[in-house]
C-alpha atoms as a PDB file:
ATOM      1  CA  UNK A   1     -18.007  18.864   0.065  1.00  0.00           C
ATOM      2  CA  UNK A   2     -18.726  15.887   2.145  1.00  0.00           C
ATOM      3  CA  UNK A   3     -16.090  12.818   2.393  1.00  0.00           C
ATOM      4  CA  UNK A   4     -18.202  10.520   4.242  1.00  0.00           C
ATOM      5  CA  UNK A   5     -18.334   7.703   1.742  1.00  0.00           C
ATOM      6  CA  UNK A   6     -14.687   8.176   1.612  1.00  0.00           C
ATOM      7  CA  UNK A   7     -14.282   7.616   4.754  1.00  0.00           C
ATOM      8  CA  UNK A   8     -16.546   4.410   5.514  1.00  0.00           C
ATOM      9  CA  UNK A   9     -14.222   2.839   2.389  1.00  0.00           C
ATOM     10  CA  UNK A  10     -11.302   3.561   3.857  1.00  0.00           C
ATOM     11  CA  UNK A  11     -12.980   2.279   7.288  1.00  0.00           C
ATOM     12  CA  UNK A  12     -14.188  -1.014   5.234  1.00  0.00           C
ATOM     13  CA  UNK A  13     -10.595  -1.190   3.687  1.00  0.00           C
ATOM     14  CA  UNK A  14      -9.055  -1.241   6.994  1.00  0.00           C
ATOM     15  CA  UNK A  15     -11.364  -3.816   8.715  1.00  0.00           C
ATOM     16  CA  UNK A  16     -10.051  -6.260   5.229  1.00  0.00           C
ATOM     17  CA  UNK A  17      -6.473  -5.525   5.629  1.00  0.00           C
ATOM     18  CA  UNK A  18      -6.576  -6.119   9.397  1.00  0.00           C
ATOM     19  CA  UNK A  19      -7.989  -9.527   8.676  1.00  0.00           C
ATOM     20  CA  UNK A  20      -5.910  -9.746   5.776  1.00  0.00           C
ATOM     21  CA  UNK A  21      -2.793  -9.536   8.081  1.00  0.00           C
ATOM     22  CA  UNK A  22      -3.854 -12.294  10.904  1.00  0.00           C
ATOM     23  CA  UNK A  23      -1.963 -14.755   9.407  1.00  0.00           C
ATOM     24  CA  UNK A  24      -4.945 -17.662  10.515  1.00  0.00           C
ATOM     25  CA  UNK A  25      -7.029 -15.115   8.462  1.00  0.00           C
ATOM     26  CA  UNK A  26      -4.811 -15.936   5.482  1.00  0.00           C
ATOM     27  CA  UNK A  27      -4.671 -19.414   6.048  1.00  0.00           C
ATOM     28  CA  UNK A  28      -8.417 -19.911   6.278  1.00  0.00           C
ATOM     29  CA  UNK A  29      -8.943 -17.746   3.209  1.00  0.00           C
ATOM     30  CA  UNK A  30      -6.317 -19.767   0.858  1.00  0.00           C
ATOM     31  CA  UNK A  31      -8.002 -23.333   2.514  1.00  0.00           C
ATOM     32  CA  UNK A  32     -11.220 -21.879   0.553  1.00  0.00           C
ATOM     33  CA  UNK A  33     -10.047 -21.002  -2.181  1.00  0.00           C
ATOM     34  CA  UNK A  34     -11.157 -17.523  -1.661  1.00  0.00           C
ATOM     35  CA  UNK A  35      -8.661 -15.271  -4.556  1.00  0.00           C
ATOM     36  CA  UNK A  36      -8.165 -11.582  -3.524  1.00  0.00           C
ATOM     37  CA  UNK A  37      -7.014  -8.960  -5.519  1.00  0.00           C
ATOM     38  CA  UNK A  38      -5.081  -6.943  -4.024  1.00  0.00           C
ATOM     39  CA  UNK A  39      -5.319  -4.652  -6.914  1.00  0.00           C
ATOM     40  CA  UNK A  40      -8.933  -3.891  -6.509  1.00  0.00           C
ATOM     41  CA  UNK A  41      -8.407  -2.947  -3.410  1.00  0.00           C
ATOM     42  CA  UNK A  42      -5.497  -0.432  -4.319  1.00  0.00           C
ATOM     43  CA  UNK A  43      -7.591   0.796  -6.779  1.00  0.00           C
ATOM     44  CA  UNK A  44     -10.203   2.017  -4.422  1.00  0.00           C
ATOM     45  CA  UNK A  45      -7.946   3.574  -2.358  1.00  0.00           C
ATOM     46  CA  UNK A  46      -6.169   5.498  -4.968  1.00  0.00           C
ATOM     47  CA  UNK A  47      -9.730   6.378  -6.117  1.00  0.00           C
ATOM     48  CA  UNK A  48     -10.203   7.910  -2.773  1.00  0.00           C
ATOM     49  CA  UNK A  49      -6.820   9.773  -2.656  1.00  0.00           C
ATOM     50  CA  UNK A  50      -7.623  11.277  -6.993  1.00  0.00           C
ATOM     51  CA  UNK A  51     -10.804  13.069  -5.184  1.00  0.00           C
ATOM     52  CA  UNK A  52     -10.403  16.927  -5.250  1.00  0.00           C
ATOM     53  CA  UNK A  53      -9.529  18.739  -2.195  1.00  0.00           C
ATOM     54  CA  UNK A  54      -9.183  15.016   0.050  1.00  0.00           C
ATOM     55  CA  UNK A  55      -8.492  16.357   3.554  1.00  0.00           C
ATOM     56  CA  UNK A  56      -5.478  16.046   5.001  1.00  0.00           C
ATOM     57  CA  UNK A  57      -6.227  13.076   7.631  1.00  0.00           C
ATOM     58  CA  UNK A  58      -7.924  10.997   4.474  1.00  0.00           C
ATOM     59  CA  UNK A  59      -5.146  11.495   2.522  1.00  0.00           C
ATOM     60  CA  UNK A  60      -2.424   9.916   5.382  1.00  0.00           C
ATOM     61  CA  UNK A  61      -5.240   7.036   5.997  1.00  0.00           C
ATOM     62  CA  UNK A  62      -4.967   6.335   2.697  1.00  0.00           C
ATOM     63  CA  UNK A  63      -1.481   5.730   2.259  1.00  0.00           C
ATOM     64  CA  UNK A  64      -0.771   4.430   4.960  1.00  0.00           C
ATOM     65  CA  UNK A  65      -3.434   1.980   3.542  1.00  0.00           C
ATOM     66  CA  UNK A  66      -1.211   1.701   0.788  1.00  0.00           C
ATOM     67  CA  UNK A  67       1.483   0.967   2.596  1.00  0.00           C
ATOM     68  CA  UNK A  68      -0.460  -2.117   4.468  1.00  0.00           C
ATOM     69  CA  UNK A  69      -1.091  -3.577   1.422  1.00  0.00           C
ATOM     70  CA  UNK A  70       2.738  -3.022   0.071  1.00  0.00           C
ATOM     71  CA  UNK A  71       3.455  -5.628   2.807  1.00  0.00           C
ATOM     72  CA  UNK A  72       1.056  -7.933   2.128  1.00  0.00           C
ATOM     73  CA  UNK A  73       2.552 -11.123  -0.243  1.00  0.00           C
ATOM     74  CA  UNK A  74       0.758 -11.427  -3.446  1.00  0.00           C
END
């Protein structure tokens, strides 16, 4: 079974959360008005981690996904 669209997502859900985290990122983003859901986003992950047989390295770059966006303020 191939993971590869599991692992550009989690690639694409990295590259948010890293901008996500600048803090100038966040500012910009609330100056917009721009609303993320950090939901969605956990949703997708935890999509990615409910496939069968997820490899082991997907599986740890997923939560520790997870864990980013624990951080993150609402």
């Amino acid at each position: 079974m191939s993971y590869e669209f599991e692992e550009r997502d989690l690639a694409h859900i990295c590259n948010v959360l890293n901008h996500l985290e600048h803090p100038a990122a966040n500012l910009r983003t609330c100056e917009t008005g721009a609303v993320i859901d950090l939901r969605w986003w956990r949703a997708r992950i935890q999509a990615v981690l409910a496939m069968p047989l997820l490899p082991a390295h997907l599986e740890r770059q997923a939560r520790d996904l997870l864990t980013r966006l624990d951080r993150l303020p609402d």
